[in-house]
C-alpha atoms as a PDB file:
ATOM      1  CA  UNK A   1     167.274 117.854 132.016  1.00  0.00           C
ATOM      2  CA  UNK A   2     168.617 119.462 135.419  1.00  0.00           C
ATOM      3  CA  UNK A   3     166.093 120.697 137.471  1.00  0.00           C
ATOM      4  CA  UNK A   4     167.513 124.231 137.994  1.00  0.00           C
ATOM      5  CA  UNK A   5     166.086 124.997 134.834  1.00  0.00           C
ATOM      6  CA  UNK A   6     163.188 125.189 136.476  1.00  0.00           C
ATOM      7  CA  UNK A   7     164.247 128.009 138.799  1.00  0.00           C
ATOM      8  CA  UNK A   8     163.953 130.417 135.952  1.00  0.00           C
ATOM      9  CA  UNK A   9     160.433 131.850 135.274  1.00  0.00           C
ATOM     10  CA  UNK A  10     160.856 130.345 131.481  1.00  0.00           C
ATOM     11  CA  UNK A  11     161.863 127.276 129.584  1.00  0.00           C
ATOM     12  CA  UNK A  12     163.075 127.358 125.808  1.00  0.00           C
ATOM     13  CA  UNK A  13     161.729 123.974 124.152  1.00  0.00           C
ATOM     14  CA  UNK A  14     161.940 125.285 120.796  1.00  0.00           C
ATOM     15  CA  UNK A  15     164.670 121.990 119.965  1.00  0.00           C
ATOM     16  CA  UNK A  16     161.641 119.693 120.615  1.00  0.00           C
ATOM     17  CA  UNK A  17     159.542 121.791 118.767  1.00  0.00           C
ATOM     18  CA  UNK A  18     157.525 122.836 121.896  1.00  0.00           C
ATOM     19  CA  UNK A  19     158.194 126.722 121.861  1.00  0.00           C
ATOM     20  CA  UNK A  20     158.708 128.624 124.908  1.00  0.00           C
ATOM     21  CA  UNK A  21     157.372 128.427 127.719  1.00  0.00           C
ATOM     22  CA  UNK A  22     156.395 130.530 130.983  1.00  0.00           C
ATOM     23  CA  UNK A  23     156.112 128.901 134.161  1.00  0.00           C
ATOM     24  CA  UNK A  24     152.281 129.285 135.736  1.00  0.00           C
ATOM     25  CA  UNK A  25     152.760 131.672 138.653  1.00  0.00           C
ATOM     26  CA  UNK A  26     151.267 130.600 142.055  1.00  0.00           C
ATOM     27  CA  UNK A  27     148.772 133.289 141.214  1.00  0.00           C
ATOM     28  CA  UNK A  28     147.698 132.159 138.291  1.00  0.00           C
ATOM     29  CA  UNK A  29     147.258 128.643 139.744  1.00  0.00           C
ATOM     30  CA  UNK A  30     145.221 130.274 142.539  1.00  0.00           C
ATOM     31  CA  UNK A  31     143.106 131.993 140.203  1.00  0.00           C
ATOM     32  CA  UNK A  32     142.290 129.006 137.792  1.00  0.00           C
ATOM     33  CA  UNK A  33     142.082 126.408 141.344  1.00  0.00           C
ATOM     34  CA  UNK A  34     145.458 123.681 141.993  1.00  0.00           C
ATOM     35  CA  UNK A  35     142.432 121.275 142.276  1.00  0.00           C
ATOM     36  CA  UNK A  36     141.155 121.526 139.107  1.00  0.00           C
ATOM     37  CA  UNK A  37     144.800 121.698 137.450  1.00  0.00           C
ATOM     38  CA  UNK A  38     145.605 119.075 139.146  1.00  0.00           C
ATOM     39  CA  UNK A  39     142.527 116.948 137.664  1.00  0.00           C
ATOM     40  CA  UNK A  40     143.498 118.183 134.260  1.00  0.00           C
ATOM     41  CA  UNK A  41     147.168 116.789 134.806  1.00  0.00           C
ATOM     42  CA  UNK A  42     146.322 113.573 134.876  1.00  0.00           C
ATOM     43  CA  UNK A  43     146.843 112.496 130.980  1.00  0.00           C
ATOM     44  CA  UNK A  44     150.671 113.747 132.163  1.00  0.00           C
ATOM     45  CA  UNK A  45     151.643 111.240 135.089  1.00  0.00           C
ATOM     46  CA  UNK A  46     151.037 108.034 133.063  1.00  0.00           C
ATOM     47  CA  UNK A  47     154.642 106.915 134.516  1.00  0.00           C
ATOM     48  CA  UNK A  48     154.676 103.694 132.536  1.00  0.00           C
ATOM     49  CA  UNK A  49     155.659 105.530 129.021  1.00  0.00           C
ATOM     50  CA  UNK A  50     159.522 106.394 128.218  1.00  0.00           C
ATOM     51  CA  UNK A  51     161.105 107.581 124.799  1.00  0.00           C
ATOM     52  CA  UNK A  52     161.277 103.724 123.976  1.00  0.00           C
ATOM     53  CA  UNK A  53     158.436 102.464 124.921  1.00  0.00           C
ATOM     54  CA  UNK A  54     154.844 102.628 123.594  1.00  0.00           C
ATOM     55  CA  UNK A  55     154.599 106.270 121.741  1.00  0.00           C
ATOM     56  CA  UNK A  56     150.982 104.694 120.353  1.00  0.00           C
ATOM     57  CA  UNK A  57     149.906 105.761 124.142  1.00  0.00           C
ATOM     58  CA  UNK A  58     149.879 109.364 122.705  1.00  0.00           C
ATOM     59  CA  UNK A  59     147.367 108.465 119.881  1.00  0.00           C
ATOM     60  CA  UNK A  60     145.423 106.218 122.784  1.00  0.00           C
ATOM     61  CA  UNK A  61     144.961 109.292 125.247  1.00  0.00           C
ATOM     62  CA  UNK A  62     143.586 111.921 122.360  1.00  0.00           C
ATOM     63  CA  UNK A  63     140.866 108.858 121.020  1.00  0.00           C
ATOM     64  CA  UNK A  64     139.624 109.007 124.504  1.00  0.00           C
ATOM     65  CA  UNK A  65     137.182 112.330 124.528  1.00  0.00           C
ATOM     66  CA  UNK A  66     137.969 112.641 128.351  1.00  0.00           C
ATOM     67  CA  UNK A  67     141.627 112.005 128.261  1.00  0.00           C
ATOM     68  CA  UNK A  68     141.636 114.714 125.189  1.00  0.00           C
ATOM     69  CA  UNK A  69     139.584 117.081 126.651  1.00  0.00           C
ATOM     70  CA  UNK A  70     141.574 117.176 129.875  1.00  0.00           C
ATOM     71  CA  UNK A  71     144.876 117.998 127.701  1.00  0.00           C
ATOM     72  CA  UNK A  72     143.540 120.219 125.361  1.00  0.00           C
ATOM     73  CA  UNK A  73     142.177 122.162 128.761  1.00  0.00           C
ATOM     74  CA  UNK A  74     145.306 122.083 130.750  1.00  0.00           C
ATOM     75  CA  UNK A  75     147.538 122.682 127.752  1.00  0.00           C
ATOM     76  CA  UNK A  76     145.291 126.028 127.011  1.00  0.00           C
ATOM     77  CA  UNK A  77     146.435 127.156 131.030  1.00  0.00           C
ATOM     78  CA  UNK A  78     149.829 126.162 130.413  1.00  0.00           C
ATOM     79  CA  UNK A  79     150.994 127.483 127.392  1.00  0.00           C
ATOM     80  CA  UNK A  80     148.321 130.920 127.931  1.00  0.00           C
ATOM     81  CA  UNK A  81     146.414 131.103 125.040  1.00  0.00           C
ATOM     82  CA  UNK A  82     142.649 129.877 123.585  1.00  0.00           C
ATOM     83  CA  UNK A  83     143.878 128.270 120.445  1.00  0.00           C
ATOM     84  CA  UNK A  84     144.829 124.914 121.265  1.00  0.00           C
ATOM     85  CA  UNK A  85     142.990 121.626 118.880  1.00  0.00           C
ATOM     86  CA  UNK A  86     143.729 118.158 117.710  1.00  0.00           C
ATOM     87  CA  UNK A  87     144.464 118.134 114.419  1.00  0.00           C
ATOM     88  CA  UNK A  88     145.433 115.194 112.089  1.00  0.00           C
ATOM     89  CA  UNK A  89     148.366 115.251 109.453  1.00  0.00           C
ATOM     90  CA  UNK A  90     148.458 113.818 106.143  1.00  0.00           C
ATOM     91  CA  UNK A  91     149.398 109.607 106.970  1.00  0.00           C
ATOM     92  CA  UNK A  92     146.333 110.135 109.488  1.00  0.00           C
ATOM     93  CA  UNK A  93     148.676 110.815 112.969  1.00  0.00           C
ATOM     94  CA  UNK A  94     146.769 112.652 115.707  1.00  0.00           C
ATOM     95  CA  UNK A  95     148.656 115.683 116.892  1.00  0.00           C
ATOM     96  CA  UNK A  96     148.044 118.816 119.414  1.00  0.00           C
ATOM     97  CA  UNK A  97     148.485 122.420 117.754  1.00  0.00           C
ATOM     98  CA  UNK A  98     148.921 125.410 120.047  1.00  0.00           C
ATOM     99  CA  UNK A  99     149.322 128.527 118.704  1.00  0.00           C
ATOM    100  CA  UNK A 100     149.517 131.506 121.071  1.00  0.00           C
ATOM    101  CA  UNK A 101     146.983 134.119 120.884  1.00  0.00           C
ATOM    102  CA  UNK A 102     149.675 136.594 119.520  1.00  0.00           C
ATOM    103  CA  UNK A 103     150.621 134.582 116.721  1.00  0.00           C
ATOM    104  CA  UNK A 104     146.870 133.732 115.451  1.00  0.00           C
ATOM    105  CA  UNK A 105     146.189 137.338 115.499  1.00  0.00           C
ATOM    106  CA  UNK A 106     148.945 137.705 113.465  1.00  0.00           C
ATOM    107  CA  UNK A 107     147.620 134.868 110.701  1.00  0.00           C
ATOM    108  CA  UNK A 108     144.281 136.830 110.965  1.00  0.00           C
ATOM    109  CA  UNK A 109     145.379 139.630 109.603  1.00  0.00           C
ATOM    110  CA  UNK A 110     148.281 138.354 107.410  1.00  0.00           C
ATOM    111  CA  UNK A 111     146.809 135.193 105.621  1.00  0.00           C
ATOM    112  CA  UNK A 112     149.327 135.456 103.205  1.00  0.00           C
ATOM    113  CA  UNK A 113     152.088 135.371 105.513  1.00  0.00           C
ATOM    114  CA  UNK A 114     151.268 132.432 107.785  1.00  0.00           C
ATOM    115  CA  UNK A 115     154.478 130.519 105.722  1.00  0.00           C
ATOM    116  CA  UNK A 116     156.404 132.978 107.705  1.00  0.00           C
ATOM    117  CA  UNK A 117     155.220 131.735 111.540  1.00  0.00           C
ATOM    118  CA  UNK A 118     155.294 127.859 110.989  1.00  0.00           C
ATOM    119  CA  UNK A 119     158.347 127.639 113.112  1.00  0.00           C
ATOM    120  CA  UNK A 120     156.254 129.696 115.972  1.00  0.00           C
ATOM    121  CA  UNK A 121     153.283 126.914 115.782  1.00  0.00           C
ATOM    122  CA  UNK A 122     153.593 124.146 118.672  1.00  0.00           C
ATOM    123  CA  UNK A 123     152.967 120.769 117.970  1.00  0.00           C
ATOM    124  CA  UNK A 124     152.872 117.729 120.193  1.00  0.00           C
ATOM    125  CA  UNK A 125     152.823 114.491 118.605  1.00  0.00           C
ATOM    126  CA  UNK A 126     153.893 110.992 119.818  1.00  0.00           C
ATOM    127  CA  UNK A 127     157.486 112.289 119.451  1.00  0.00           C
ATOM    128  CA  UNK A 128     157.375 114.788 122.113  1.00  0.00           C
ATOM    129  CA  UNK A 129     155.225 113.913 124.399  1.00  0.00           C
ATOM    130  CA  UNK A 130     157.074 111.919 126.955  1.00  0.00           C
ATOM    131  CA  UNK A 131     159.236 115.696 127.046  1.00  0.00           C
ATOM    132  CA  UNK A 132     156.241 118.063 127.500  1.00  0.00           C
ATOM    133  CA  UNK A 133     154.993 115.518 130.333  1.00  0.00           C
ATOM    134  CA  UNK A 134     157.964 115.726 131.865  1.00  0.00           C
ATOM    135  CA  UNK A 135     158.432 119.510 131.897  1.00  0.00           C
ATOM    136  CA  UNK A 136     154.825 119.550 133.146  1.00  0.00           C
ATOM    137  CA  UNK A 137     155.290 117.105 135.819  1.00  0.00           C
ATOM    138  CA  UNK A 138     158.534 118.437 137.206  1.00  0.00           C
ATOM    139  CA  UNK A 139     157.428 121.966 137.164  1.00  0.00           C
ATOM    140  CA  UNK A 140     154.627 121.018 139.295  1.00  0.00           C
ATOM    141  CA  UNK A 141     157.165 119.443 141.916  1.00  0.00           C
ATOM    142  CA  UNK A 142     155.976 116.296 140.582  1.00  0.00           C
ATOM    143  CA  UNK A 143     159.043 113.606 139.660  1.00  0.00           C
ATOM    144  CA  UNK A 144     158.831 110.113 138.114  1.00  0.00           C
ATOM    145  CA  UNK A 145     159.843 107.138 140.117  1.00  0.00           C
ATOM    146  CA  UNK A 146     163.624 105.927 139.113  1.00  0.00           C
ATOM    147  CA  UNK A 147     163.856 103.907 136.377  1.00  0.00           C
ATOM    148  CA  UNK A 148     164.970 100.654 138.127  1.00  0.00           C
ATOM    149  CA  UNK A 149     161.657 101.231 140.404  1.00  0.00           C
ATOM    150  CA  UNK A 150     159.482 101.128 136.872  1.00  0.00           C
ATOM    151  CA  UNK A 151     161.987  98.868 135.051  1.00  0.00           C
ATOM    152  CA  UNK A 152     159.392  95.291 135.905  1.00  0.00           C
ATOM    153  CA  UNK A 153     156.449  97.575 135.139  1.00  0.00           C
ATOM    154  CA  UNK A 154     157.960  99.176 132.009  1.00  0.00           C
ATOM    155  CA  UNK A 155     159.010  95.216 130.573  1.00  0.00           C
ATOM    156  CA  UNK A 156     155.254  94.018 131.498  1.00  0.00           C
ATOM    157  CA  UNK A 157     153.669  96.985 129.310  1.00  0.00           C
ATOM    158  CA  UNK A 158     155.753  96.286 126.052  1.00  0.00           C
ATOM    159  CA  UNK A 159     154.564  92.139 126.671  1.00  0.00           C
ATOM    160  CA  UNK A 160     151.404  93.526 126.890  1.00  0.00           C
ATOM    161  CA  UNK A 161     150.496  96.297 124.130  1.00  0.00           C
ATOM    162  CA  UNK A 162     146.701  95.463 124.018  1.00  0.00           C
ATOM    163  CA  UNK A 163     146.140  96.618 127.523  1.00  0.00           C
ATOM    164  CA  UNK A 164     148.014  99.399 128.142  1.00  0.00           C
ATOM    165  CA  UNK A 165     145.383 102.041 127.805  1.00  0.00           C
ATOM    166  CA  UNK A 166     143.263  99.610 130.580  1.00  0.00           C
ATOM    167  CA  UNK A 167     146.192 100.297 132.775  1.00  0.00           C
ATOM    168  CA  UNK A 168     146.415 104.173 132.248  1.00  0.00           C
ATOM    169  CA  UNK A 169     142.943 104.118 133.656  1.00  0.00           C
ATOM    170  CA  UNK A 170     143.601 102.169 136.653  1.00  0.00           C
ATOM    171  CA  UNK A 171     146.442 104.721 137.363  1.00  0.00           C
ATOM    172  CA  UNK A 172     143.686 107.172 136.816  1.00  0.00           C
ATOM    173  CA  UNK A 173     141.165 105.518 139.642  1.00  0.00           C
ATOM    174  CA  UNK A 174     144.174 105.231 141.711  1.00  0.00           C
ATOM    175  CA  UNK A 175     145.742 108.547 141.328  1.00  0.00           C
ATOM    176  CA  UNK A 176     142.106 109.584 142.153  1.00  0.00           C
ATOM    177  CA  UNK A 177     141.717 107.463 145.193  1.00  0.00           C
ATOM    178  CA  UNK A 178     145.285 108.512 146.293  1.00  0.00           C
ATOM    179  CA  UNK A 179     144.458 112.410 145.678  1.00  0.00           C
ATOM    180  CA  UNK A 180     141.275 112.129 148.140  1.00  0.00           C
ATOM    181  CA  UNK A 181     143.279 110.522 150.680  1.00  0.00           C
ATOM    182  CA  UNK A 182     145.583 113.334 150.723  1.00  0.00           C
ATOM    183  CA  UNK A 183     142.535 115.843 150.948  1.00  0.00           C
ATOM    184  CA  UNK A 184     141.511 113.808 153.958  1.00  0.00           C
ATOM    185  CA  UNK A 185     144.697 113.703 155.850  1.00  0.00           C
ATOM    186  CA  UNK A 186     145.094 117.935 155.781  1.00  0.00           C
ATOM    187  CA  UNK A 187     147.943 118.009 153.880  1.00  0.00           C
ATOM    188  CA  UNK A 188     149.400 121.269 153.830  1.00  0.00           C
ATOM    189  CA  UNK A 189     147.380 122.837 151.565  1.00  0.00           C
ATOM    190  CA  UNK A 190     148.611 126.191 148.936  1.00  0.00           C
ATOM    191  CA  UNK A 191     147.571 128.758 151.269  1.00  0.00           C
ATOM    192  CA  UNK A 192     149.740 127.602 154.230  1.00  0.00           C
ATOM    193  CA  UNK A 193     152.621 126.680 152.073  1.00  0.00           C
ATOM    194  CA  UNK A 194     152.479 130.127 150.627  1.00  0.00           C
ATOM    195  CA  UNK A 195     152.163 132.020 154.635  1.00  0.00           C
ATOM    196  CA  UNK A 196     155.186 129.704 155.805  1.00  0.00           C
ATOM    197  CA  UNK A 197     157.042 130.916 152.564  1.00  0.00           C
ATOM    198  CA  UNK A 198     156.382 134.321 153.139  1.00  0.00           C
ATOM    199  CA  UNK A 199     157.348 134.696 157.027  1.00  0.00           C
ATOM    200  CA  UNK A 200     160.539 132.107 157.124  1.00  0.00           C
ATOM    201  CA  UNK A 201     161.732 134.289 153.823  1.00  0.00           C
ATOM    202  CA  UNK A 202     160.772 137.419 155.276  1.00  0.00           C
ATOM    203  CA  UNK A 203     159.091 137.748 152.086  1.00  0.00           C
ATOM    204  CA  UNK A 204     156.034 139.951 151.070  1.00  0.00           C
ATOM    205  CA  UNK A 205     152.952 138.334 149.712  1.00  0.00           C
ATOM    206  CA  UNK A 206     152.906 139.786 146.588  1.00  0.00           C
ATOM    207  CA  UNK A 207     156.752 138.284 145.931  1.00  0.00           C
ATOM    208  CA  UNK A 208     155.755 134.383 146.872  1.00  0.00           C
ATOM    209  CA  UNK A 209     152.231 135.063 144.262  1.00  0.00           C
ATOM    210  CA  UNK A 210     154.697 136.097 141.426  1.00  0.00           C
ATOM    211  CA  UNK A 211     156.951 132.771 141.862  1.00  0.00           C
ATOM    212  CA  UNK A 212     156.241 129.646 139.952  1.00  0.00           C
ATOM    213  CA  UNK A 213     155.151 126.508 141.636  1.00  0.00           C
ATOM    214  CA  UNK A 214     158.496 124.638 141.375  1.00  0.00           C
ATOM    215  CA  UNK A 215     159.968 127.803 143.049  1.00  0.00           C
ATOM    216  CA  UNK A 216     157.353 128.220 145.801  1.00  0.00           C
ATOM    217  CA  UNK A 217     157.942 124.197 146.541  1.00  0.00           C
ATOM    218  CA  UNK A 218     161.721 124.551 146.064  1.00  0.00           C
ATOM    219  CA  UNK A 219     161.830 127.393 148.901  1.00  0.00           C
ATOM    220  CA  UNK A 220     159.266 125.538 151.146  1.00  0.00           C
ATOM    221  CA  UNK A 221     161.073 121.759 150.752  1.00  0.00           C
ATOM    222  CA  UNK A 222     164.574 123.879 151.654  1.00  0.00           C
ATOM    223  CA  UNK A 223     163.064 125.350 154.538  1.00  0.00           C
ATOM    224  CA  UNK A 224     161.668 122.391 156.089  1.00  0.00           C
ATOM    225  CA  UNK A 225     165.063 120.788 155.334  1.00  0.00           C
ATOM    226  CA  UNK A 226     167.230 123.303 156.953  1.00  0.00           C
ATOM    227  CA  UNK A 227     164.537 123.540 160.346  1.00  0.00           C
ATOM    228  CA  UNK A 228     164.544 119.939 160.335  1.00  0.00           C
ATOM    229  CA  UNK A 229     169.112 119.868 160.279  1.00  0.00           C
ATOM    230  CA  UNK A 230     168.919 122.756 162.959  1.00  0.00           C
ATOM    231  CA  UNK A 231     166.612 121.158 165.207  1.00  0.00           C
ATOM    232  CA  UNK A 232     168.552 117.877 164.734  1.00  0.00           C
ATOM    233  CA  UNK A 233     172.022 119.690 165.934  1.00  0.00           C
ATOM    234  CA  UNK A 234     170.171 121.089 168.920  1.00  0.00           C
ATOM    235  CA  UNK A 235     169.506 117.430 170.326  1.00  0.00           C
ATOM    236  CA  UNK A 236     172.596 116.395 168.982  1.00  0.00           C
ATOM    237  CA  UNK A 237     174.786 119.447 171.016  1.00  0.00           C
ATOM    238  CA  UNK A 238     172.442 118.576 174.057  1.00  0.00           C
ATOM    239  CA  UNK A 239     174.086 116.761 177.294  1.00  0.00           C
ATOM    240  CA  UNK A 240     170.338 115.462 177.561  1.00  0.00           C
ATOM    241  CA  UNK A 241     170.101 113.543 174.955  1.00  0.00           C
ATOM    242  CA  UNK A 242     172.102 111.024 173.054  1.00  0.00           C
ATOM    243  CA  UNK A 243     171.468 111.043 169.422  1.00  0.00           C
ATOM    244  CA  UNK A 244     173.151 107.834 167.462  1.00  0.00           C
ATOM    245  CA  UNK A 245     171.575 108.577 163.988  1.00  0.00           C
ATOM    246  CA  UNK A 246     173.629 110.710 161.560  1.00  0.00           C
ATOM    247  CA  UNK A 247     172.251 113.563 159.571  1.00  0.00           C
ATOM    248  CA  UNK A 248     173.573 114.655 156.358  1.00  0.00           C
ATOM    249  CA  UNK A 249     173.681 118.796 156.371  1.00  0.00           C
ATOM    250  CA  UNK A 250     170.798 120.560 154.861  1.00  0.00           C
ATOM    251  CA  UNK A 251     173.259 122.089 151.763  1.00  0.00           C
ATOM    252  CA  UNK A 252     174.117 118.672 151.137  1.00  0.00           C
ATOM    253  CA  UNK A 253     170.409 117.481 150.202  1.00  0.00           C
ATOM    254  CA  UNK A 254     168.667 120.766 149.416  1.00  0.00           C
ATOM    255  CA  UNK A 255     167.228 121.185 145.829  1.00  0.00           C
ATOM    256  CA  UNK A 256     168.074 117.408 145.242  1.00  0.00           C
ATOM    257  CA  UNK A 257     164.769 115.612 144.465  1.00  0.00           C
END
């Protein structure tokens, strides 16, 4: 999928029967705390699963009451609505069912009718999954490793079916651990990102608090790419100095993650 999809303020999964989605502003991820979304992304990053390999891990993650819960939660924020459950279909396969608040007023007061809004009815199964992780992932500036850097990894899960759930929750510890350590080292946290937005773009607050994450993290990344080429020329122009490295331009690497 190219990432400039991501750009736009919505995403149309209805061909992986995920329905449409609209991108979490930054002020809705202000209002509901990045920390917390950030805890309930976790069932997401599990970096070890492809379209190939292991779709049982989907099953795995909704038998564990903490995994579930933290999906069911996050999947309520992302997709905007209250109605989101596990359900289980008729051979006994564990699935997610979101239906948006619009559409389950509509089966309220249409019983009848609720033939007619199947095809409006999200569900996330073992099929989908690896897709709706990724569309999380990436449009919380969040990007899987390159295959050839999971490939050993990847060949070591499939040897090793029994214990793949014992690995998601090491991940989980050490996503944990590695989450605190940022904390500790003041990364630049939302409210700076959003200021430095706001007075390199010359743009009003209320402009950077209607974009989505990806776009407030796309503008800041660019920035800090073009400062960082501009500042490079300066020593590089300079009879001062003598730079030897080479630096590729800033609209050469911009938006490429």
């Amino acid at each position: 999928m190219d990432n400039s999809i991501f750009l736009l303020p919505e995403i149309d999964l209805t061909e992986y029967k995920l329905g449409k989605i609209k991108f979490l502003t930054v002020k809705e991820i202000i209002k509901y705390g990045e920390d917390k979304i950030k805890e309930l992304l976790l069932p997401f990053l599990y970096k070890l699963l492809d379209e190939t390999n292991e779709p049982l891990l989907f099953e795995m993650l909704l038998l564990d009451s903490e995994m579930s819960g933290k999906m069911i939660k996050f999947l309520k924020i992302f997709y905007k609505t209250d109605h989101v459950e596990m359900i289980c279909d008729e051979n006994k396969n564990l699935k997610i069912m979101i239906i948006s608040n619009e559409i389950n007023n509509f089966i309220l007061e249409n019983p009848d009718k609720i033939e007619n809004i199947q095809k409006d009815i999200v569900i996330i199964d073992k099929n989908n999954f690896q897709k709706i992780s990724e569309v999380i992932c990436t449009s919380f500036f969040i990007f899987k490793p390159k295959k050839e850097e999971n490939e050993k990894r990847i060949l070591q899960v499939k040897e090793e079916n029994k214990e793949i759930l014992e690995e998601y929750l090491r991940l989980q510890q050490q996503h944990e651990q590695e989450e605190q350590e940022r904390k500790q080292k003041n990364d630049m946290n939302l409210h700076q990102i959003i200021t430095i937005v706001s007075s390199q773009c010359l743009w009003n607050y209320d402009h950077v608090l209607n974009m989505s994450y990806y776009q407030l993290w796309n503008s800041y990344i660019s920035d800090i790419q073009k400062d960082q080429y501009e500042t490079y020329m300066q020593y590089k122009v300079s009879p001062k100095f003598e730079v030897k490295d080479s630096q590729k331009h800033w609209m050469n690497i911009v938006g490429k993650y």
